[in-house]
C-alpha atoms as a PDB file:
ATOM      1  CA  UNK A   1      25.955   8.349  -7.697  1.00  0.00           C
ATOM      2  CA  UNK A   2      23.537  10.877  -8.715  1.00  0.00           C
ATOM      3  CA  UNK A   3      21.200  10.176 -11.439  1.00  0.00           C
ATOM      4  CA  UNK A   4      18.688  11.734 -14.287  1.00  0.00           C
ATOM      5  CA  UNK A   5      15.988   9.458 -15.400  1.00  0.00           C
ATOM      6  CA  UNK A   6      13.885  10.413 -18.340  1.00  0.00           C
ATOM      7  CA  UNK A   7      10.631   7.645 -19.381  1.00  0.00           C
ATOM      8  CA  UNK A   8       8.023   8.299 -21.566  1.00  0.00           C
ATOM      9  CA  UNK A   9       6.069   5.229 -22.975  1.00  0.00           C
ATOM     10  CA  UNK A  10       3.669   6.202 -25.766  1.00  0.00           C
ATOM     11  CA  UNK A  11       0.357   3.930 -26.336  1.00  0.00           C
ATOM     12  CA  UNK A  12      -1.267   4.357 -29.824  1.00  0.00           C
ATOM     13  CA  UNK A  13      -4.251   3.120 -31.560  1.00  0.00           C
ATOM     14  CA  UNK A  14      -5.655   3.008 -35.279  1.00  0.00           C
ATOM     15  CA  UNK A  15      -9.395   3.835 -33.660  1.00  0.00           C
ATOM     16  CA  UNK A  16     -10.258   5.956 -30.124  1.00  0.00           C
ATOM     17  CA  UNK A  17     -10.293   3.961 -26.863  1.00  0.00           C
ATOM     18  CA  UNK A  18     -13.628   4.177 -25.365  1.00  0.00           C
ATOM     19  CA  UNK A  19     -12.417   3.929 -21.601  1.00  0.00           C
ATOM     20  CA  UNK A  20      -9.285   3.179 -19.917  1.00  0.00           C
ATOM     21  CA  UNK A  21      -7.904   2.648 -16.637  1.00  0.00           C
ATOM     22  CA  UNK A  22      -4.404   1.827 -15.770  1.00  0.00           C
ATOM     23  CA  UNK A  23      -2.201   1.567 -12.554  1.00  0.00           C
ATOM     24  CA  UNK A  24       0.913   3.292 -12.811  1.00  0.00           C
ATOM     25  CA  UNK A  25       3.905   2.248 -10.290  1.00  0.00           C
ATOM     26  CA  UNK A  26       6.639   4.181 -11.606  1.00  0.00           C
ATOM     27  CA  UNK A  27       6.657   6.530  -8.241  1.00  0.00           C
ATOM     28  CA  UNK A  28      10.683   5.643  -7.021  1.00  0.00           C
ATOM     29  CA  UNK A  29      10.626   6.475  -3.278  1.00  0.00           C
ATOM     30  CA  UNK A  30      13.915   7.541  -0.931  1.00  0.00           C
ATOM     31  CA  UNK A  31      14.872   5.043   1.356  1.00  0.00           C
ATOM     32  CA  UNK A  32      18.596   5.079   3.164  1.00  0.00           C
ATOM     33  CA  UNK A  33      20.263   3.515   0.184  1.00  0.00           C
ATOM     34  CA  UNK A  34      18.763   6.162  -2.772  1.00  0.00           C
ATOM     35  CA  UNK A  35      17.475   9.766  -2.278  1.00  0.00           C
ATOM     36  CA  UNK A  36      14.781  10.997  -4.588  1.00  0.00           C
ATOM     37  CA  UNK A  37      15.676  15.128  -5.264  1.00  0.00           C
ATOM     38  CA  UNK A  38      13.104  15.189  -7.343  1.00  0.00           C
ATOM     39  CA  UNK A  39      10.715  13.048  -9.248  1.00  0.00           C
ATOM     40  CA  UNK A  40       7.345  13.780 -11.702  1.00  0.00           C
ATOM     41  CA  UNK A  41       4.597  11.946 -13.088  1.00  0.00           C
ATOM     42  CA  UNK A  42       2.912  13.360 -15.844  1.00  0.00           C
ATOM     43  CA  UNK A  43       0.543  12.066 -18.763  1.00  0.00           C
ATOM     44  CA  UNK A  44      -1.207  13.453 -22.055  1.00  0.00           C
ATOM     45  CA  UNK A  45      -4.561  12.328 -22.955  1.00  0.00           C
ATOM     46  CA  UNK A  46      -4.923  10.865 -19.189  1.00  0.00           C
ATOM     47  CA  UNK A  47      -6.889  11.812 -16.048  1.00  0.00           C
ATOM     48  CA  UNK A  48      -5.153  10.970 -12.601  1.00  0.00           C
ATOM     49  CA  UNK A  49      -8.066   9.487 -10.820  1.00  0.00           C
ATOM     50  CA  UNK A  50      -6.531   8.266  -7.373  1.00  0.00           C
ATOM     51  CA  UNK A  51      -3.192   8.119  -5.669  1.00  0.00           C
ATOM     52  CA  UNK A  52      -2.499   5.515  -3.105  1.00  0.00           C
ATOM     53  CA  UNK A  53      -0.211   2.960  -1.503  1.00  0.00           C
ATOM     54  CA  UNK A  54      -0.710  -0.874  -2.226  1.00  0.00           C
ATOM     55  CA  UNK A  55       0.044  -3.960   0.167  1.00  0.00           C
ATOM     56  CA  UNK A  56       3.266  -4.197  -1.345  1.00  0.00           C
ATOM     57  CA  UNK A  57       3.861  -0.100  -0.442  1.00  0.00           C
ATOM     58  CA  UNK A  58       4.830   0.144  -3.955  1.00  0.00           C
ATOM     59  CA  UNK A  59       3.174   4.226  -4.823  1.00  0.00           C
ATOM     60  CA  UNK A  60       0.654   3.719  -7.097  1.00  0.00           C
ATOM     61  CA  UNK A  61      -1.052   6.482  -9.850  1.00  0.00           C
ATOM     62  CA  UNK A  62      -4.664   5.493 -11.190  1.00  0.00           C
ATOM     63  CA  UNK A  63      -5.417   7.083 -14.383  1.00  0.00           C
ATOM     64  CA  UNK A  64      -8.442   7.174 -16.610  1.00  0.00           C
ATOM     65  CA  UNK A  65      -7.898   7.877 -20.333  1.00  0.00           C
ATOM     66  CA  UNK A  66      -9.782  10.530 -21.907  1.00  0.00           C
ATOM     67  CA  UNK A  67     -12.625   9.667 -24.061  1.00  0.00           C
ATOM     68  CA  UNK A  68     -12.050   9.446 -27.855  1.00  0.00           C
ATOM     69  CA  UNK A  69      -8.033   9.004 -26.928  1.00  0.00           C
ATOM     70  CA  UNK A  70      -6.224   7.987 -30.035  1.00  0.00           C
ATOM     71  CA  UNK A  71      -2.932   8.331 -28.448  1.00  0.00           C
ATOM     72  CA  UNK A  72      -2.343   8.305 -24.608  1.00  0.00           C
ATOM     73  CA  UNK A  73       1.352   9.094 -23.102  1.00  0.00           C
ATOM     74  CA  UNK A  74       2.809   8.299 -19.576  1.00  0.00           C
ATOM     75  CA  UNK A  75       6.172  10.823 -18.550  1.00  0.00           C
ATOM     76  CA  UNK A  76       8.500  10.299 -15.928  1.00  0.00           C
ATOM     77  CA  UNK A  77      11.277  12.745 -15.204  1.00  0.00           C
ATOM     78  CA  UNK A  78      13.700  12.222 -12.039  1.00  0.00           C
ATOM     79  CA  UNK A  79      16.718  12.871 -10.238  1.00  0.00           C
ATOM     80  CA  UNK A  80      17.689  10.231  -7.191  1.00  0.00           C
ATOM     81  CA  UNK A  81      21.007   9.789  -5.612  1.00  0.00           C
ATOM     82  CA  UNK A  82      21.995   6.302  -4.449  1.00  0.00           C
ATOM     83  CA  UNK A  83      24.006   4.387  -2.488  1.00  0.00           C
ATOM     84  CA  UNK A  84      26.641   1.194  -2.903  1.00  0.00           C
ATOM     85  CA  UNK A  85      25.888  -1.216  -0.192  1.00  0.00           C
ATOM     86  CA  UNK A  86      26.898  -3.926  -2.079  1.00  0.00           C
ATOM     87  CA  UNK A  87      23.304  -4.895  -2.217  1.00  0.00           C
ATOM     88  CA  UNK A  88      21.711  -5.394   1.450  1.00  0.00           C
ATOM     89  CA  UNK A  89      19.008  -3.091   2.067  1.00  0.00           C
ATOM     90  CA  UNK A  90      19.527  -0.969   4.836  1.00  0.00           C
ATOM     91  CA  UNK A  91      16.257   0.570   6.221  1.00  0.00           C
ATOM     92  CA  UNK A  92      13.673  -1.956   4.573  1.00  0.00           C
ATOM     93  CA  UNK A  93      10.266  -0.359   6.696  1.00  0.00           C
ATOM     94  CA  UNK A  94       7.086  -2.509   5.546  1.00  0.00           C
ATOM     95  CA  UNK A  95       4.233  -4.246   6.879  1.00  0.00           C
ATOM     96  CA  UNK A  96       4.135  -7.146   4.838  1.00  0.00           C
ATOM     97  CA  UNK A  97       5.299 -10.260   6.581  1.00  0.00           C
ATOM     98  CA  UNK A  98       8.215 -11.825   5.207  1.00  0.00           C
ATOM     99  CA  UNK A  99       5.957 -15.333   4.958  1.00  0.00           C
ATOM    100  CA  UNK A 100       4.412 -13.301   2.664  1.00  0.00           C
ATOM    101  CA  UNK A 101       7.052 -13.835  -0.160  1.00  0.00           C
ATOM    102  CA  UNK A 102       7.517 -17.431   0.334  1.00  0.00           C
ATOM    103  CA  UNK A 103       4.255 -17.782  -1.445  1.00  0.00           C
ATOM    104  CA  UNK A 104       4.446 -19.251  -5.142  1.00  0.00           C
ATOM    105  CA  UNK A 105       2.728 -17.363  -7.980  1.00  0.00           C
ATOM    106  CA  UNK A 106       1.314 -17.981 -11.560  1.00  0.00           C
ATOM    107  CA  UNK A 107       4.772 -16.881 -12.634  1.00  0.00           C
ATOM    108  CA  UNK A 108       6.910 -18.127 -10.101  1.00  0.00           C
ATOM    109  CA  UNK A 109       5.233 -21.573  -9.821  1.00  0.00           C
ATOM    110  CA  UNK A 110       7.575 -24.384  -8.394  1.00  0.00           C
ATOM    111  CA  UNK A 111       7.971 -26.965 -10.874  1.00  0.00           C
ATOM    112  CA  UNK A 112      10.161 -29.925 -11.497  1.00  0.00           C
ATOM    113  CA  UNK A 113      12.240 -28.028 -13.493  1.00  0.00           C
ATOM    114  CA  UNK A 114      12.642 -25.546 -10.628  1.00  0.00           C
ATOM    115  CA  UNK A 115      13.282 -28.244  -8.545  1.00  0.00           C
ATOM    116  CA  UNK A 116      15.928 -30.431 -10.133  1.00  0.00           C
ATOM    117  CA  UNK A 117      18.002 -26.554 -10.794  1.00  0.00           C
ATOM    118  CA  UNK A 118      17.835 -26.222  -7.024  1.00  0.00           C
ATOM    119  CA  UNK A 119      18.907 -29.520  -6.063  1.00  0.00           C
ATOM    120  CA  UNK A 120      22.138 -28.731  -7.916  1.00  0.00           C
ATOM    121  CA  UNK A 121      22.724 -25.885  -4.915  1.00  0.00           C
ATOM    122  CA  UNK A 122      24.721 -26.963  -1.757  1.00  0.00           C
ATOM    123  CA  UNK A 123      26.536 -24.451  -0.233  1.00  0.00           C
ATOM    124  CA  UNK A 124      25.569 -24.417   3.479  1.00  0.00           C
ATOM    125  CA  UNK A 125      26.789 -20.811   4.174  1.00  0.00           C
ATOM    126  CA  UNK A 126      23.390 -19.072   3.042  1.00  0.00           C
ATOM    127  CA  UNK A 127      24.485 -16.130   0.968  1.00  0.00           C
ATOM    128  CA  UNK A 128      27.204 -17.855  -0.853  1.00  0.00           C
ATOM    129  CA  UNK A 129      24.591 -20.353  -1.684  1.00  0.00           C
ATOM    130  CA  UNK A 130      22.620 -17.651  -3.616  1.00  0.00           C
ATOM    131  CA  UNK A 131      25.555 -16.231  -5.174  1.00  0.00           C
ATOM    132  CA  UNK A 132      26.228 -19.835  -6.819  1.00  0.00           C
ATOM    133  CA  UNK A 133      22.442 -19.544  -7.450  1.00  0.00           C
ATOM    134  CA  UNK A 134      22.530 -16.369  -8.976  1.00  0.00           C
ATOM    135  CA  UNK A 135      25.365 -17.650 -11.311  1.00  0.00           C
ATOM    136  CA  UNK A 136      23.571 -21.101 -11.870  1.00  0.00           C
ATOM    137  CA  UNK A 137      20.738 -18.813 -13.688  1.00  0.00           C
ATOM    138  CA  UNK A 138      22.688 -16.703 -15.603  1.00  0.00           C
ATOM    139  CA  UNK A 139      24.516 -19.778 -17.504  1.00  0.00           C
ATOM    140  CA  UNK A 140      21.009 -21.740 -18.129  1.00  0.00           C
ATOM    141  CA  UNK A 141      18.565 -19.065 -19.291  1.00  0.00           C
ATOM    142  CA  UNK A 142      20.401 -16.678 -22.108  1.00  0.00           C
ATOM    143  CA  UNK A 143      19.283 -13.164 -22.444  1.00  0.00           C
ATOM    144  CA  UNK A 144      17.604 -12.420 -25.251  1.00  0.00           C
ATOM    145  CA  UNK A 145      15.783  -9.306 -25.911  1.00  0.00           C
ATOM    146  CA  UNK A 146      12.404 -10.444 -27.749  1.00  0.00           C
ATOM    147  CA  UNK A 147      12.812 -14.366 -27.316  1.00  0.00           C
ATOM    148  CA  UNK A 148       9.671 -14.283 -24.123  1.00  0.00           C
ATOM    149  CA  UNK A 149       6.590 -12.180 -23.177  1.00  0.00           C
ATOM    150  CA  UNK A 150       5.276 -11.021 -19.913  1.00  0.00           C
ATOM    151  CA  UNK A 151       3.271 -14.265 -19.113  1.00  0.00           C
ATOM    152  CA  UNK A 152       6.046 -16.854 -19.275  1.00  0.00           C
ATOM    153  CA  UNK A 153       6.410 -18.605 -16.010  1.00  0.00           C
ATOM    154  CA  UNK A 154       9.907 -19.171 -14.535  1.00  0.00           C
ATOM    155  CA  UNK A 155       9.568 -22.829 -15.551  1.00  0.00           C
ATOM    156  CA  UNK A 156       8.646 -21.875 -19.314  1.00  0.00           C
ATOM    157  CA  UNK A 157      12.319 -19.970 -19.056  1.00  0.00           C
ATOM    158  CA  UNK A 158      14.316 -23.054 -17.825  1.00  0.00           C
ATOM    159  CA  UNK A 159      12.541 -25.414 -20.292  1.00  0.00           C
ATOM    160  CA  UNK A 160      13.578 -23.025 -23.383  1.00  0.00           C
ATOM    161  CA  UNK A 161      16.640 -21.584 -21.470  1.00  0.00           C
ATOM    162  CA  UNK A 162      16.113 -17.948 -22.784  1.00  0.00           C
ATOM    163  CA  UNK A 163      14.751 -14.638 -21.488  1.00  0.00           C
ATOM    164  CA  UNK A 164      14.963 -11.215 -20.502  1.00  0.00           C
ATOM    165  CA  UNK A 165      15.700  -9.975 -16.906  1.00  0.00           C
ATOM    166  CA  UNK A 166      12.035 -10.418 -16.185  1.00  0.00           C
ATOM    167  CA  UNK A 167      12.586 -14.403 -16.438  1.00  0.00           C
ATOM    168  CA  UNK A 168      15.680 -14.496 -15.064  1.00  0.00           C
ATOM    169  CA  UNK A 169      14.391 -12.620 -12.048  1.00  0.00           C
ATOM    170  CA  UNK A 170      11.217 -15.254 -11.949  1.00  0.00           C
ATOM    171  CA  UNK A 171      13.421 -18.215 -12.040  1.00  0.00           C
ATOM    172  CA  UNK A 172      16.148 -16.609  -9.217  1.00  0.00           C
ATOM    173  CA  UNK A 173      12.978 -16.036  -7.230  1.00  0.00           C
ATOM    174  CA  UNK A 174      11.003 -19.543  -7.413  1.00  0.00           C
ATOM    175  CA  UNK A 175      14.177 -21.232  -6.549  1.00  0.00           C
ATOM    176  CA  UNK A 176      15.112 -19.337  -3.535  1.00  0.00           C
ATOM    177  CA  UNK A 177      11.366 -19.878  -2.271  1.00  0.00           C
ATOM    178  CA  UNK A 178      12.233 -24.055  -2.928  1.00  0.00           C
ATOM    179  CA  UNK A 179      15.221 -22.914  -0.586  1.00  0.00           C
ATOM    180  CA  UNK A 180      12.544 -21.725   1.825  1.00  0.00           C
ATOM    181  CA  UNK A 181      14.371 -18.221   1.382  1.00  0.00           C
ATOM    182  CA  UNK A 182      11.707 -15.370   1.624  1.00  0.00           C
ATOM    183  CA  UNK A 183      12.178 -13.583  -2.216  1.00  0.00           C
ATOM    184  CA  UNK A 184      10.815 -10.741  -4.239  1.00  0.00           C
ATOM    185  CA  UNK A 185      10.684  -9.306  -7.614  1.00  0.00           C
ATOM    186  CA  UNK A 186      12.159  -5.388  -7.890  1.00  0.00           C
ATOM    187  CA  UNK A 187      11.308  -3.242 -10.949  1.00  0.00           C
ATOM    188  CA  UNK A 188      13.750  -0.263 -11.599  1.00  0.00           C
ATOM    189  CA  UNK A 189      16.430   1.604 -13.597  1.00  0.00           C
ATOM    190  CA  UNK A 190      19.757   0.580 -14.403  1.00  0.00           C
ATOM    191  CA  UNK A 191      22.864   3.047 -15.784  1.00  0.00           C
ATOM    192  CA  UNK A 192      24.514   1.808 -18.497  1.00  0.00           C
ATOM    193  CA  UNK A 193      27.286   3.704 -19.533  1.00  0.00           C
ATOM    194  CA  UNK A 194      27.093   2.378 -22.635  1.00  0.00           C
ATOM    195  CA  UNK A 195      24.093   2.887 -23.988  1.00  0.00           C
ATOM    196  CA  UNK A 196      22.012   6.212 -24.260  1.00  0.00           C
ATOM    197  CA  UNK A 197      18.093   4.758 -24.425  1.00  0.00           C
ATOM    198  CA  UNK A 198      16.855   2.039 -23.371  1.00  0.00           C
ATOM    199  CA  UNK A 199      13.793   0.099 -24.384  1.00  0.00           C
ATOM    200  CA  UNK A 200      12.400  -1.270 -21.108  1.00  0.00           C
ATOM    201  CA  UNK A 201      12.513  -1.254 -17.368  1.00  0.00           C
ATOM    202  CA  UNK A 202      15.024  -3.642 -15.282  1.00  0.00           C
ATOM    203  CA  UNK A 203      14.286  -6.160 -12.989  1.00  0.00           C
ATOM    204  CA  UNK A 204      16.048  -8.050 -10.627  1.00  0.00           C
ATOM    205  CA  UNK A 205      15.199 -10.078  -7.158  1.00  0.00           C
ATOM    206  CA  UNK A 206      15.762  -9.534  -3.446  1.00  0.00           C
ATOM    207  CA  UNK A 207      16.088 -11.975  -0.960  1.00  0.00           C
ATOM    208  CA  UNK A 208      15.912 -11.897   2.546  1.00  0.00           C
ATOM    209  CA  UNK A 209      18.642 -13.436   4.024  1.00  0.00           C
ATOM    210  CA  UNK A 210      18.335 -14.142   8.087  1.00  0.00           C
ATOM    211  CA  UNK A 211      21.262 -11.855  10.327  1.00  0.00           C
ATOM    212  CA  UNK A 212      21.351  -9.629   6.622  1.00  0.00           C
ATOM    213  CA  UNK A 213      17.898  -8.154   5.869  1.00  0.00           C
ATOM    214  CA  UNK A 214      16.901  -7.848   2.153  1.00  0.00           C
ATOM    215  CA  UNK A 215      19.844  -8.642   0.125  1.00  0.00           C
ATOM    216  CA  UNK A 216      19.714  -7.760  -3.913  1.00  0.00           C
ATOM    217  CA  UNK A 217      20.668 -10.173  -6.722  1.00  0.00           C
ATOM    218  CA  UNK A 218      20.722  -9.114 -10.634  1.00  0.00           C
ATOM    219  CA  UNK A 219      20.864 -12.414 -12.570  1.00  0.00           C
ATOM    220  CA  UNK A 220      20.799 -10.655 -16.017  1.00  0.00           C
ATOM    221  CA  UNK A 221      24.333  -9.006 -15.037  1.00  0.00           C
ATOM    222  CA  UNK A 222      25.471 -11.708 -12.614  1.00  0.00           C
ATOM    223  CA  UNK A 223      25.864  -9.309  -9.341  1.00  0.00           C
ATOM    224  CA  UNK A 224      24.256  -7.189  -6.239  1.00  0.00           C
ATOM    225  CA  UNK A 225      22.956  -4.094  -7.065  1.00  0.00           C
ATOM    226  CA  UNK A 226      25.155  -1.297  -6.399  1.00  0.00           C
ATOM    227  CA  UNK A 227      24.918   2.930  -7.142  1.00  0.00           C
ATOM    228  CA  UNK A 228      23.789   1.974 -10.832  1.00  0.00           C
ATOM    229  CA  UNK A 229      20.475   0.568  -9.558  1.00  0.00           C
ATOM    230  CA  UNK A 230      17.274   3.044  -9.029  1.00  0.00           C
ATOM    231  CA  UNK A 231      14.346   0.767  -7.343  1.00  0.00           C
ATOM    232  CA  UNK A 232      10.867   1.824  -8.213  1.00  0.00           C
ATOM    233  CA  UNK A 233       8.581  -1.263  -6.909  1.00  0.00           C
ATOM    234  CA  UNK A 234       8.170  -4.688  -5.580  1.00  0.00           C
ATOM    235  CA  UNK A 235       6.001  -7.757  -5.394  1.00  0.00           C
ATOM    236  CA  UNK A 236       5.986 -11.205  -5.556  1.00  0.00           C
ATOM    237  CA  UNK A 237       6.076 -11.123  -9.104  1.00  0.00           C
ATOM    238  CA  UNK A 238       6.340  -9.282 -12.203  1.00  0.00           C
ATOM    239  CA  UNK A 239       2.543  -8.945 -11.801  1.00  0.00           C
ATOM    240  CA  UNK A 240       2.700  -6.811  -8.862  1.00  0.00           C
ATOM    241  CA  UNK A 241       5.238  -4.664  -9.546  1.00  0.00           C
ATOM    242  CA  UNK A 242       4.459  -3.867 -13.371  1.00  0.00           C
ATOM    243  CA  UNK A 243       5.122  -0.452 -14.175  1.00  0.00           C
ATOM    244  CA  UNK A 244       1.755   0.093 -16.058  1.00  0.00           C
ATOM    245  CA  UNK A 245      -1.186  -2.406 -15.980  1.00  0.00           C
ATOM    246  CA  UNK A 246      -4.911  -2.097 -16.354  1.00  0.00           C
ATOM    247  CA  UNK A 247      -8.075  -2.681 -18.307  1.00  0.00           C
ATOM    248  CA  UNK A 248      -9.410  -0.877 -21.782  1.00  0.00           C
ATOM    249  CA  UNK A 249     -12.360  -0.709 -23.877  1.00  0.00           C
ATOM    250  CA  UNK A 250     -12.080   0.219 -27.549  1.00  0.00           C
ATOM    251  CA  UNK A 251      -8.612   1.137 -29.220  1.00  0.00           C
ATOM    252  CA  UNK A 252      -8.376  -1.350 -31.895  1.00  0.00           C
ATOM    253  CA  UNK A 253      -4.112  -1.602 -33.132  1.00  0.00           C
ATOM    254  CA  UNK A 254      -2.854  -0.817 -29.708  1.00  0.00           C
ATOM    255  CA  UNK A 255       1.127  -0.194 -30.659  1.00  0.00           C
ATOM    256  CA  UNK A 256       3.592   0.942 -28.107  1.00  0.00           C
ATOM    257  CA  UNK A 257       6.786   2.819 -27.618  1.00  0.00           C
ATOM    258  CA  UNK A 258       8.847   3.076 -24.631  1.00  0.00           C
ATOM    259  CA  UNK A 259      11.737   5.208 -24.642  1.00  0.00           C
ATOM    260  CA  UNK A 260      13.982   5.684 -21.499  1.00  0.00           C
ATOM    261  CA  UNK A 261      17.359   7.455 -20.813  1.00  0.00           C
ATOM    262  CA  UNK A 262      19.047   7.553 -17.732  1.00  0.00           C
ATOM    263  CA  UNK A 263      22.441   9.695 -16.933  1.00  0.00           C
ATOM    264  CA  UNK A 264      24.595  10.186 -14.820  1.00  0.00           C
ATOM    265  CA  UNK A 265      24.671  13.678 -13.437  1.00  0.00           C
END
């Protein structure tokens, strides 16, 4: 499937930001399973400082905002065809050791709650295991746009069993590390045929799965990733893979607007 992806997310503020930096990862990159034709990074009221490649390989932009910056806007405009392969990733090239991913993090910590949802899991056959998993997650923790912020932990989603695909994704991911399954957080578009813009970035997990490779799981829609799915970047949490992160100084009223489309072409 071939598909047009159009982001802009718009930062505001009632007085000028002094000085800025952010990281952008919103670079997708063509592997066997997608093909970028064509992708562009753009912004308005922004200096691209550096461009580089971090630990996690994830592309990453460093931009400085202009001084006196009342309004500062990142653009992303792309084409990338990709693949169905029901999920398993088939040329996954990286240095990081798959130990690596087994570590917990501030928002994958392994709790009791963690704990007691994984000792409900007993399939022996390893990928049918995270299927049930995958569909143990979905029923606890109902998606709800609004109901969580970006520094919930996976246990603060069990213990008020709601979220967005961010916690879902956290949760899915601390309990296959309990399962001593090496797992990652993916950041990345999704086509819904249903809807024409979309507020935010998706998010799902991967796992790696030994004899398989990297195998994806979406727990907000209950299945692999197929042709729909557009990766951008990974990391052991939403932390290292968030689209765009940094530090300010000045803007007072910071509002924001993120408006994305994507098509099928």
């Amino acid at each position: 499937m071939k598909l047009k992806i159009n982001h802009q997310t718009k930062y505001r503020y009632e007085t000028p930001s002094l000085q800025g930096l952010q990281q952008i990862r919103l670079a997708a990159q063509s592997t066997a399973d997608q093909r970028v034709v064509d992708w562009h990074l753009s912004f308005e009221n922004a200096l691209s400082q550096a461009s580089y490649f971090d630990h996690f390989e994830n592309k990453v932009e460093l931009i400085s905002f202009m001084p006196d910056a009342h309004e500062i806007t990142v653009n992303i405009t792309g084409t990338v065809e990709v693949s169905n392969t029901a999920g398993i990733l088939r040329d996954a090239r990286e240095q990081a050791p798959k130990w690596l991913y087994l570590r917990p993090g501030p928002l994958t910590n392994i709790g009791q709650r963690i704990k007691k949802l994984v000792g409900g899991v007993k399939q022996s056959d390893p990928l049918a295991m995270l299927h049930h998993l995958m569909r143990l997650i979905h029923k606890k923790i109902n998606y709800q746009i609004g109901a969580s912020n970006v520094r919930w932990t996976a246990e603060d989603a069990l213990k008020r069993k709601v979220g967005v695909c961010q916690d879902q994704a956290h949760v899915f991911i601390a309990s296959a590390r309990t399962l001593e399954f090496p797992a990652r957080y993916v950041s990345g578009y999704l086509f819904r045929p249903d809807t024409d813009e979309q507020s935010a970035m998706h998010a799902w997990a991967e796992v790696h799965v030994s004899g398989l490779g990297w195998v994806g799981f979406d727990v907000a829609n209950c299945i692999s990733p197929d042709d729909r799915y557009v990766k951008v970047a990974v990391g052991l949490d939403y932390d290292d893979a968030a689209p765009i992160k940094g530090v300010q100084r000045g803007g007072k009223s910071e509002s924001q607007k993120v408006v994305i489309k994507v098509s099928q072409q």
